[in-house]
Protein backbone atom coordinates (compact mmCIF):
# COMPACT_ATOMS: atom_id res chain seq x y z
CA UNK A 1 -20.16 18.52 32.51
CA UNK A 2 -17.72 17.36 34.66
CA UNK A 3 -17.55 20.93 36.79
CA UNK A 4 -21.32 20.70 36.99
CA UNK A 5 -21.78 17.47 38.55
CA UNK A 6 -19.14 18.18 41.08
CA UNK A 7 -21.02 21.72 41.93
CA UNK A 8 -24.72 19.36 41.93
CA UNK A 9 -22.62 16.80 44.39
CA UNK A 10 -21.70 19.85 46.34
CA UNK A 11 -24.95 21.83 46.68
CA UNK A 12 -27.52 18.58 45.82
CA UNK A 13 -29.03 21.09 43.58
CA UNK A 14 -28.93 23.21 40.32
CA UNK A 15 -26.26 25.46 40.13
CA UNK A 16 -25.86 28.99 39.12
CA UNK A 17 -24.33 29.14 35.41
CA UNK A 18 -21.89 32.16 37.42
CA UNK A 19 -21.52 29.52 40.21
CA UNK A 20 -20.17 26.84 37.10
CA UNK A 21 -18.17 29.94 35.23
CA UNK A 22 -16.65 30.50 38.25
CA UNK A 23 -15.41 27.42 39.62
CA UNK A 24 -14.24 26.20 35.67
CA UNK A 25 -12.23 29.59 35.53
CA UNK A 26 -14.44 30.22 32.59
CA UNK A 27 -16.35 33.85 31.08
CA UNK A 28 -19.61 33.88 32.32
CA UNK A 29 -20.71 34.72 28.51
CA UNK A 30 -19.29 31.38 27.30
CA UNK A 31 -20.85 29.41 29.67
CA UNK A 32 -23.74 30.40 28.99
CA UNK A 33 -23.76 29.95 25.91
CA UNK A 34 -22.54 26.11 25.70
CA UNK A 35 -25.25 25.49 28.63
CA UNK A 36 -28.08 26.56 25.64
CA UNK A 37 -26.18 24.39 23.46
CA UNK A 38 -26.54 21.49 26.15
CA UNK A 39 -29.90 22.17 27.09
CA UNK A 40 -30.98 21.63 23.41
CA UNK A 41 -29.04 18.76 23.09
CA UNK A 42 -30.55 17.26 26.01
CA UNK A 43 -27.22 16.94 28.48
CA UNK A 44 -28.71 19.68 31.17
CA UNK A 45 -31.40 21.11 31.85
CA UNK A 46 -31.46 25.21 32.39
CA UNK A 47 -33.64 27.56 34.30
CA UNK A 48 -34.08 30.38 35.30
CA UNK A 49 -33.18 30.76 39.11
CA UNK A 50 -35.50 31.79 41.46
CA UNK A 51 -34.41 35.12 42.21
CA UNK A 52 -34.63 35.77 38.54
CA UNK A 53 -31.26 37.59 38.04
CA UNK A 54 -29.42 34.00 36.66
CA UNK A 55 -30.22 30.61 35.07
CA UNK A 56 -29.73 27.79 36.78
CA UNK A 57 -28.50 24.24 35.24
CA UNK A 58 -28.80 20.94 36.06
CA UNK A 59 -27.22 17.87 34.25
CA UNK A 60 -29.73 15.36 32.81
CA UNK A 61 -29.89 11.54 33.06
CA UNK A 62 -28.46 11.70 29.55
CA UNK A 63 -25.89 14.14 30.70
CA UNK A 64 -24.57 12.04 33.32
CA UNK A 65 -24.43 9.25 30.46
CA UNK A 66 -22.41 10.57 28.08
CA UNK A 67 -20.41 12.10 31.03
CA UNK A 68 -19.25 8.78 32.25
CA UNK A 69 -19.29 7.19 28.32
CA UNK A 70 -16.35 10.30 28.06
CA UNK A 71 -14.61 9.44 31.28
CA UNK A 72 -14.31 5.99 30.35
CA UNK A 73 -12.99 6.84 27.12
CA UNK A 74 -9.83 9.22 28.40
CA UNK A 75 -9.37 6.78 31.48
CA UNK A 76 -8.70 3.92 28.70
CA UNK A 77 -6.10 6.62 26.84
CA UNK A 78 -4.48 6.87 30.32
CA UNK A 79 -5.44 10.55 31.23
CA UNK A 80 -5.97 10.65 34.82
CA UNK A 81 -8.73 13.04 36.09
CA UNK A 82 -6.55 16.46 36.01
CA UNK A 83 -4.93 15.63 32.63
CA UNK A 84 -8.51 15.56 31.43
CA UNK A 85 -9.37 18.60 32.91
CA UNK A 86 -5.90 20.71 31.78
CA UNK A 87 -6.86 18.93 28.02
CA UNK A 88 -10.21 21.22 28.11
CA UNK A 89 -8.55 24.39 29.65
CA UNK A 90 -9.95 23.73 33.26
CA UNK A 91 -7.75 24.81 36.05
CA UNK A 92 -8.31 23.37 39.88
């Protein structure tokens, strides 16, 4: 989630799931499939992109929620923003 809203910042749009896979240092495959996970969980919303070749995603208002609710929580542990994302396997 937290790769997503800094691609939406970015762009100030939905974003390609290769676009996310890319940028998280992630398989395309896997992406994928957590963004169906998401999507029926109701943290992003998922599309296919106009060009019809991708799906695009887009975090929800409940996305950026429970984004922030998770943020808050590691802050409190003491993880600063890169310790979170080297916890989850994310390289910058």
């Amino acid at each position: 989630l937290e790769t997503l809203q800094e691609l939406q910042e970015e762009t100030h749009d939905a974003v390609s799931q290769n676009a996310l896979a890319e940028r998280a240092g992630l398989r395309r495959q896997i992406v994928s499939h957590w963004m169906i996970v998401m999507s029926e969980d109701g943290l992003v919303d998922r599309g296919p992109h106009p060009d019809g070749r991708a799906w695009r995603v887009i975090l929800t208002d409940l996305g950026e929620r429970t984004l922030v609710a998770c943020n808050a929580r590691l802050a409190a542990a003491g993880l600063t923003k890169n310790e979170r994302l080297e916890a989850f396997g994310v390289s910058r």
